[in-house]
Protein backbone atom coordinates (compact mmCIF):
# COMPACT_ATOMS: atom_id res chain seq x y z
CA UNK A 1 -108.77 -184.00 17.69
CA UNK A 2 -108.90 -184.75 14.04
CA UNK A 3 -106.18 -187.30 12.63
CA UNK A 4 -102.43 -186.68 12.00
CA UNK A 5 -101.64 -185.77 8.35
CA UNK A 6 -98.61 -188.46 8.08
CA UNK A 7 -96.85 -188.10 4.51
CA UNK A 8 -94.92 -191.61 3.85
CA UNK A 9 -92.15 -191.68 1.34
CA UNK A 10 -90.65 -195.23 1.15
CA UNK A 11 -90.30 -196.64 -1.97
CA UNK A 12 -93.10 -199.29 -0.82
CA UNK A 13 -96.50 -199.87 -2.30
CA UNK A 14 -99.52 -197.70 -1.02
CA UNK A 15 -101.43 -200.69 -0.20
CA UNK A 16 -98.15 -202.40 1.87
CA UNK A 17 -97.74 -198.97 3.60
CA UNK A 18 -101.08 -198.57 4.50
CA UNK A 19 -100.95 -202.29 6.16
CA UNK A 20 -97.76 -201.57 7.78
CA UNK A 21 -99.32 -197.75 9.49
CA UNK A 22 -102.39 -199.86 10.46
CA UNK A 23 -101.49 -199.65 14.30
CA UNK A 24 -102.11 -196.11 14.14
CA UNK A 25 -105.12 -196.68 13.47
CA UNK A 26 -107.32 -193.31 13.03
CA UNK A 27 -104.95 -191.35 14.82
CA UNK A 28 -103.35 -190.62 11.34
CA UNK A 29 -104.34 -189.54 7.75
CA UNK A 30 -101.87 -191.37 5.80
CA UNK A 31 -100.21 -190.24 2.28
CA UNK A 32 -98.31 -190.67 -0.35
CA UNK A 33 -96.77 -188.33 -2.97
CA UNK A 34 -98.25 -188.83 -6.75
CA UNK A 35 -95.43 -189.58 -8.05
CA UNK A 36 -91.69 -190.21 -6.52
CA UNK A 37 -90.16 -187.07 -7.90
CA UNK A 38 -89.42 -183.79 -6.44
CA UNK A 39 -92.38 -182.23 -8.13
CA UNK A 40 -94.78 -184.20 -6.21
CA UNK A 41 -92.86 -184.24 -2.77
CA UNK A 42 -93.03 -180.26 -2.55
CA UNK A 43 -96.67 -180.64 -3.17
CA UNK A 44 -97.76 -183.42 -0.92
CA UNK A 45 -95.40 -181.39 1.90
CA UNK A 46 -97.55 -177.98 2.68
CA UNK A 47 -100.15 -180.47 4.61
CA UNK A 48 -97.51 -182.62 6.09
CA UNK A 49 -97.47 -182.70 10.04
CA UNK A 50 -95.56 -185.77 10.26
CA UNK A 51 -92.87 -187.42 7.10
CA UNK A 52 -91.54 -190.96 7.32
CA UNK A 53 -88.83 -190.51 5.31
CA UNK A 54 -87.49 -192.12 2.23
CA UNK A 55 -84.24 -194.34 2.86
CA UNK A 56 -83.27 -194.36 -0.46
CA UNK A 57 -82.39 -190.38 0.00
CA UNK A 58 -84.34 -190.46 -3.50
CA UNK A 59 -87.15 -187.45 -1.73
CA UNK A 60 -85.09 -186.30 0.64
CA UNK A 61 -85.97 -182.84 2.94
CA UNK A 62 -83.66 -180.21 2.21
CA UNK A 63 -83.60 -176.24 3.15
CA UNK A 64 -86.57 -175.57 -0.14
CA UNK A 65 -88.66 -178.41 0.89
CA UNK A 66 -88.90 -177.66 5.02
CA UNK A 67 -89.89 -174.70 3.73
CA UNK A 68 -92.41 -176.23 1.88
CA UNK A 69 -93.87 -177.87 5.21
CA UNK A 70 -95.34 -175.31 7.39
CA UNK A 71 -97.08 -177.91 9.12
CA UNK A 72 -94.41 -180.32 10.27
CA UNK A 73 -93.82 -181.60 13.53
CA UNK A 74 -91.84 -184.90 13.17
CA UNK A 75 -89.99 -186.35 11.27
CA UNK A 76 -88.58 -190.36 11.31
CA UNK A 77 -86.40 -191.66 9.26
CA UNK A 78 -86.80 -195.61 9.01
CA UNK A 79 -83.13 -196.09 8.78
CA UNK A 80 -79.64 -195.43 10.46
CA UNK A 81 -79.05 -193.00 7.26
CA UNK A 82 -79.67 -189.46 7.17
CA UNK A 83 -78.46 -188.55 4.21
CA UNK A 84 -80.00 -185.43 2.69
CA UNK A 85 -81.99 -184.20 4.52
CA UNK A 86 -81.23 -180.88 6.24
CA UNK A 87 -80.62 -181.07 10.20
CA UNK A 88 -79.78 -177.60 10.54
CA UNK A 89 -83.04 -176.27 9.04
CA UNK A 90 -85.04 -179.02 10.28
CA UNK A 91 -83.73 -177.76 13.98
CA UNK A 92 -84.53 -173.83 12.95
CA UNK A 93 -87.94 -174.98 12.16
CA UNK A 94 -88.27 -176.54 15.86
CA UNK A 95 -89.02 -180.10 14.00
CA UNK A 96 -87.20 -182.85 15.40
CA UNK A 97 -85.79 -186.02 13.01
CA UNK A 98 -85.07 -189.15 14.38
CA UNK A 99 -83.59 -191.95 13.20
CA UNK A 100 -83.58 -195.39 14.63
CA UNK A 101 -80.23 -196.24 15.93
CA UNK A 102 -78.45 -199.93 16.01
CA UNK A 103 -81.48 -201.65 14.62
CA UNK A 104 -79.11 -202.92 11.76
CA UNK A 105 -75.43 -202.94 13.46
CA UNK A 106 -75.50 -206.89 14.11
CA UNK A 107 -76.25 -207.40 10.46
CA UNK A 108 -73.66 -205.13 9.33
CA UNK A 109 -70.90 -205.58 11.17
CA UNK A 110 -71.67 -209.95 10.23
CA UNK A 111 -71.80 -208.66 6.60
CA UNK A 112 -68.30 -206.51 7.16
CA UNK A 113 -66.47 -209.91 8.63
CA UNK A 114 -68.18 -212.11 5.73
CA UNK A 115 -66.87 -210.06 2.90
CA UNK A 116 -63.47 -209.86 4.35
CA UNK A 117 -63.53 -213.48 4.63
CA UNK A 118 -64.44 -213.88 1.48
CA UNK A 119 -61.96 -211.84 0.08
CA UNK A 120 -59.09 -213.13 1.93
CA UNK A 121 -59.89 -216.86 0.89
CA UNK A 122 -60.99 -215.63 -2.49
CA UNK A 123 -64.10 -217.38 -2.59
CA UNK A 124 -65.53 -215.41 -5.12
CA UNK A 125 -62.79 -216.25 -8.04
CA UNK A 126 -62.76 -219.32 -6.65
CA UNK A 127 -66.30 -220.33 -7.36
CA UNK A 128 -66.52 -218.21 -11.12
CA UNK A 129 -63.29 -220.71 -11.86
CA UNK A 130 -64.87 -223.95 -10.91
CA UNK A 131 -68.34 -222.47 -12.91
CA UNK A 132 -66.18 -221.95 -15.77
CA UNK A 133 -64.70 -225.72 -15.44
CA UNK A 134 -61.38 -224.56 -14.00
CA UNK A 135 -59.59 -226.33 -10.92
CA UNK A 136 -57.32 -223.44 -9.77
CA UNK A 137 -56.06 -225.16 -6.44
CA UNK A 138 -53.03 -223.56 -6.98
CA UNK A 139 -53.52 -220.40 -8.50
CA UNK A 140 -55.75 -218.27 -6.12
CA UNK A 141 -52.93 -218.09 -3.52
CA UNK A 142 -55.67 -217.61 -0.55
CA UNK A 143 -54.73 -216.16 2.81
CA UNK A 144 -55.69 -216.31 6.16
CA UNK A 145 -56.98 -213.78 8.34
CA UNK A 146 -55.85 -214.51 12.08
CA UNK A 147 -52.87 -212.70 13.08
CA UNK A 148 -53.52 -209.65 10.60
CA UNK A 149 -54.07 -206.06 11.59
CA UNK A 150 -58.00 -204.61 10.62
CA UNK A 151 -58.51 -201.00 11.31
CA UNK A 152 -62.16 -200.23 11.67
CA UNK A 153 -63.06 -196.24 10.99
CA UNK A 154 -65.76 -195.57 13.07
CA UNK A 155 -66.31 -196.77 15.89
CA UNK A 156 -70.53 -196.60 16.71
CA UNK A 157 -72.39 -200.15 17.43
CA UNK A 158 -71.49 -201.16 14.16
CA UNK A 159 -68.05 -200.80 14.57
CA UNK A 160 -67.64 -201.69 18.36
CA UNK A 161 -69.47 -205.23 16.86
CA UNK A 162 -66.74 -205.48 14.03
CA UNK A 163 -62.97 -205.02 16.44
CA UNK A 164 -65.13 -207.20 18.99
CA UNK A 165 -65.40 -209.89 16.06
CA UNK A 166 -62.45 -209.57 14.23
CA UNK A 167 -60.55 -209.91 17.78
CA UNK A 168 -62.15 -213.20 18.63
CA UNK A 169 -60.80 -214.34 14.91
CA UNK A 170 -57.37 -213.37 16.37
CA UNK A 171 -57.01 -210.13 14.62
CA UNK A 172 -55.26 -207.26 16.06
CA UNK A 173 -57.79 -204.84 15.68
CA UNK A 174 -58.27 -201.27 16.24
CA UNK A 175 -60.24 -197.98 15.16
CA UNK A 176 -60.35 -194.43 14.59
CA UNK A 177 -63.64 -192.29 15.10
CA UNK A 178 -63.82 -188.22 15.40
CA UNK A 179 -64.02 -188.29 18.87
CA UNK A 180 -60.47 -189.11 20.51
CA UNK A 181 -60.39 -191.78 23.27
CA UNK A 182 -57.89 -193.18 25.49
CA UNK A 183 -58.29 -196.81 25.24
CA UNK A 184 -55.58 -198.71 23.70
CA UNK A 185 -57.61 -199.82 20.64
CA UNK A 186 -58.12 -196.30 19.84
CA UNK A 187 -55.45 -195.27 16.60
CA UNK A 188 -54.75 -191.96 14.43
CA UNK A 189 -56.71 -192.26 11.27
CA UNK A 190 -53.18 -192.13 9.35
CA UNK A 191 -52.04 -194.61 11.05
CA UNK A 192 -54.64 -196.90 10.94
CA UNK A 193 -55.02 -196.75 7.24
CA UNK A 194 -51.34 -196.91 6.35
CA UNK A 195 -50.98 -199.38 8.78
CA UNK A 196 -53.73 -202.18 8.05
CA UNK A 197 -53.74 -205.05 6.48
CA UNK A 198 -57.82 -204.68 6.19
CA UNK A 199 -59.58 -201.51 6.63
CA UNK A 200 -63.32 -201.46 7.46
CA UNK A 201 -65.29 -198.59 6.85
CA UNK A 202 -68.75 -197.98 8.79
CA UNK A 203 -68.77 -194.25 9.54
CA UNK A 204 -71.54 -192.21 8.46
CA UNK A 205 -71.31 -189.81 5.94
CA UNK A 206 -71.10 -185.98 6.76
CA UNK A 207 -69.59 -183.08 5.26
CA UNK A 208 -66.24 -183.86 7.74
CA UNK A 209 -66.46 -187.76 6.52
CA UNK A 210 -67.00 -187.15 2.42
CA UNK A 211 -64.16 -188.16 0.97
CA UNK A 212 -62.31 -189.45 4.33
CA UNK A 213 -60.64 -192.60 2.93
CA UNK A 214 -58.05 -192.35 0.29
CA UNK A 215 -57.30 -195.98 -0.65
CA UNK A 216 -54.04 -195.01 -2.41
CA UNK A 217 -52.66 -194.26 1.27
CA UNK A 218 -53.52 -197.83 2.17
CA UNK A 219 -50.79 -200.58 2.21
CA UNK A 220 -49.94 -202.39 -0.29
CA UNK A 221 -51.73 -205.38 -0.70
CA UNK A 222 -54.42 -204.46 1.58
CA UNK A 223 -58.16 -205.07 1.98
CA UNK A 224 -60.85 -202.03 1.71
CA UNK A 225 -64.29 -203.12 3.07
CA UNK A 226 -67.23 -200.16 3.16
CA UNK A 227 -70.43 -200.62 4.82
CA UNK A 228 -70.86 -196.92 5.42
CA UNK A 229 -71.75 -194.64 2.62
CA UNK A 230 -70.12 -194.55 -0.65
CA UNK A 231 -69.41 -190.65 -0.61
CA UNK A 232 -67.24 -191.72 3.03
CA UNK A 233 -64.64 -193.28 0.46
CA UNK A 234 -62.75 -191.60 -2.65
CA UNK A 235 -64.25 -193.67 -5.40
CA UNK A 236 -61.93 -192.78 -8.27
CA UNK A 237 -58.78 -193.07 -6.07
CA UNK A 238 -60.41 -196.56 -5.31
CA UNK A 239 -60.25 -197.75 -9.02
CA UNK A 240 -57.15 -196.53 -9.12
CA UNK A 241 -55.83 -198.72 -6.33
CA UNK A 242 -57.24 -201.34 -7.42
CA UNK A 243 -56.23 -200.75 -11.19
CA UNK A 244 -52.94 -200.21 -10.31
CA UNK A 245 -52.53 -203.73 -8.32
CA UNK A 246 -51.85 -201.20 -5.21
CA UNK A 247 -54.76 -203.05 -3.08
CA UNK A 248 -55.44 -206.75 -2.83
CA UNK A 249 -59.47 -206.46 -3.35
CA UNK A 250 -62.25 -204.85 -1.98
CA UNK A 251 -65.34 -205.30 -0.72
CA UNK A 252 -68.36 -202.80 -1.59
CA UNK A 253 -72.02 -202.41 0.11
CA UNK A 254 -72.26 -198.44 -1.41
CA UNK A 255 -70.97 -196.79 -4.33
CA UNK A 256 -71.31 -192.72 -4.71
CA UNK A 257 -74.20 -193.34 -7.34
CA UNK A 258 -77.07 -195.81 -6.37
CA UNK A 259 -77.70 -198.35 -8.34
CA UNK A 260 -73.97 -198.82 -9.88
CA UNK A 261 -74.05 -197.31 -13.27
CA UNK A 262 -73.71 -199.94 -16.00
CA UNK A 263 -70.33 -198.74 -17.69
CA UNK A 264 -69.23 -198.09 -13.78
CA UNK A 265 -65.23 -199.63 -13.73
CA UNK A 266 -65.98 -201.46 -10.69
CA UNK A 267 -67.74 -203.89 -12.10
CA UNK A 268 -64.82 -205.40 -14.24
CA UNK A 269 -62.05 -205.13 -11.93
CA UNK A 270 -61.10 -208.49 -10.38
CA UNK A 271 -60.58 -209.08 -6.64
CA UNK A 272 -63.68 -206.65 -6.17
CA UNK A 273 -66.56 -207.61 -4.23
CA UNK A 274 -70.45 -205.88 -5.04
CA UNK A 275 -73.35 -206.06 -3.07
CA UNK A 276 -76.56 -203.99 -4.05
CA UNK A 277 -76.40 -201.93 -0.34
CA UNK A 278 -78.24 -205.05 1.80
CA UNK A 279 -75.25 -205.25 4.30
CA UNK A 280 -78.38 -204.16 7.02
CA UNK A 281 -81.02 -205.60 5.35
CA UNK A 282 -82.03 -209.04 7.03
CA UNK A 283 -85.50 -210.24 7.92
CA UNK A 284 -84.22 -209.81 11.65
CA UNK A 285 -83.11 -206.22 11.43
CA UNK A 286 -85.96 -205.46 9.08
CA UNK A 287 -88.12 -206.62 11.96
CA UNK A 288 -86.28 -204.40 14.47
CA UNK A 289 -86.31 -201.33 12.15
CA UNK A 290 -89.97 -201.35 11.95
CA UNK A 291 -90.69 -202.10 15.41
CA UNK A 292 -88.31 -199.13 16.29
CA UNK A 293 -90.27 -196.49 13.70
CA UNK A 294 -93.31 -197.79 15.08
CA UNK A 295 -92.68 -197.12 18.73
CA UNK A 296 -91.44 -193.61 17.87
CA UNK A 297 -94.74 -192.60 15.49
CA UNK A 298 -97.20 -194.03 17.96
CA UNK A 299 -94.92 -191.88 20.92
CA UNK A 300 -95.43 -188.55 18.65
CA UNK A 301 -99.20 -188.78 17.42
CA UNK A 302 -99.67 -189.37 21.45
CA UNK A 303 -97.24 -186.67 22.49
CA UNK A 304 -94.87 -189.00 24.58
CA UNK A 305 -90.69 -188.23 23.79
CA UNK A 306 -89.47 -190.08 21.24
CA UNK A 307 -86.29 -191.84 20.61
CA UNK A 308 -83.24 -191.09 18.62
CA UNK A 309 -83.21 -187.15 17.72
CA UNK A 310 -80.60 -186.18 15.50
CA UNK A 311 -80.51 -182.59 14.91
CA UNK A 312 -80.79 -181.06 19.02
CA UNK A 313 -84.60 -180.55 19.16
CA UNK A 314 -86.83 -181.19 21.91
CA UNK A 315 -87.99 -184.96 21.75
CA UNK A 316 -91.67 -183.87 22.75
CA UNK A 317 -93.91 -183.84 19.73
CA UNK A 318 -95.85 -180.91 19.35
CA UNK A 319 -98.45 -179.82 16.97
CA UNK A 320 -98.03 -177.08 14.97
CA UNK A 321 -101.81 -176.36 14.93
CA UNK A 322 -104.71 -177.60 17.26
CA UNK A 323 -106.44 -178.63 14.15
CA UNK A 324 -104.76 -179.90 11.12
CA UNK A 325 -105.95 -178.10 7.83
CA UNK A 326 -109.21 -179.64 5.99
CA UNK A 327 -108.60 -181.79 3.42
């Protein structure tokens, strides 16, 4: 049987890519587009049997560009993210997408309890004052955070890792997520929001989710900390919070354009905390991402199941064709 046609669209070197697909040996034809533009993914795509997908969302697979793929079988995305690409006609197109599930929650859900931290004790004014030759051991008016109420939305590995944390700091800790439980930790989304002193944000980002978080309902004074997406919060009601003195600081991992715009607001507004979207990305769950999309490439191009389908389709890999096209 003549080698896979696998089309690779992370933002990585060819060279690195074709070192890290070297397990698959000759099993696979590997690819990359020309060019990381639109343009060039539509091209590279008619041959296409298997994608691993772009976690930047930069060449993502929507309706035009399955379309484009007659030829696909698989795709994985090397990430918890989906954003993008389109499930629904992925699934009418019988291709499966998987992603690779709780490869990064340990990292995320440290990086959640950090920034909270450091906002609380103000560690980041803090350190700019001393820089600057200031001694403000009065002024910062630090808090701390046992005894206060964090409301986690979402409530995946990621945020089952975050109340189990923020508990054992002596937090009273609860969550919201789309699917209604009956455990006590379990709280309306109102509620929860209105309610907390921090509110931690690591739900993924959907149509339902866009938008979710309205930090002008928070209370006053309170904490906003987003892992998830930045489309799962309402940006410009977020400046406006934080304008307004309504909020005590935030914390930021993802902003609704990637990388934050030079003239964005955020970046002048004080109690605000930015991080370039690396809450997941540590040498350990780097490690465990690629382990994960290897196992699940080397299942398909031997027709084994593989792990963590998104969109409802069959896990069994199956080629389109018996013989992939000449190249």
């Amino acid at each position: 049987m003549s080698p896979w046609n696998l089309l690779a669209l992370p933002p990585l070197p060819e060279e690195l890519m074709r070192r890290l697909l070297a397990p698959l040996g000759d099993r696979v034809r590997v690819r990359v587009p020309a060019a990381r533009d639109r343009e060039s993914l539509l091209a590279a795509l008619p041959e296409a049997e298997i994608v691993l997908g772009d976690w930047t969302g930069t060449l993502a697979l929507d309706a035009e560009a399955v379309k484009s793929a007659p030829l696909l079988a698989f795709v994985q995305q090397p990430s918890v993210g989906v954003d993008g690409h389109d499930l629904d006609a992925l699934a009418a197109a019988g291709v499966p997408l998987a992603n690779t599930p709780g490869v990064s929650a340990v990292a995320v859900s440290e990086w959640c309890l950090a920034a909270t931290l450091s906002l609380s004790r103000k560690l980041g004014a803090a350190d700019a004052a001393v820089r600057a030759g200031e001694w403000p051991q009065q002024g910062l008016q630090p808090r701390e955070l046992r005894g206060r109420r964090v409301g986690v939305v979402g409530y995946g590995q990621i945020g089952a890792n975050c109340v189990a944390m923020f508990r054992a700091l002596g937090c009273q800790a609860s969550y919201w997520t789309r699917t209604p439980r009956e455990d006590a930790g379990f709280e309306d989304l109102d509620a929860l929001v209105s309610g907390s002193d921090v509110v931690v944000v690591v739900i993924a980002l959907s149509d339902e989710t866009r938008g979710l978080i309205d930090p002008r309902r928070m209370k006053q004074g309170a904490l906003l900390v987003n892992a998830a997406r930045g489309g799962v919060v309402d940006q410009q009601a977020l400046v406006e919070a934080l304008r307004s003195g309504h909020l005590g600081g935030a914390a930021l991992d993802v902003f609704d354009e990637e990388p934050l715009p030079a003239a964005d607001p955020l970046r002048d507004l004080p109690d605000v905390l930015l991080s370039p979207h690396v809450a997941g990305v540590t040498p350990e769950a780097t490690s465990r991402l690629l382990s994960a999309t290897m196992d699940n490439l080397t299942a398909a191009v031997e027709g084994r199941e593989v792990h963590g389908v998104l969109n409802g389709v069959a896990p069994t890999i199956n080629r389109k064709f018996t013989e992939s096209p000449a190249t």
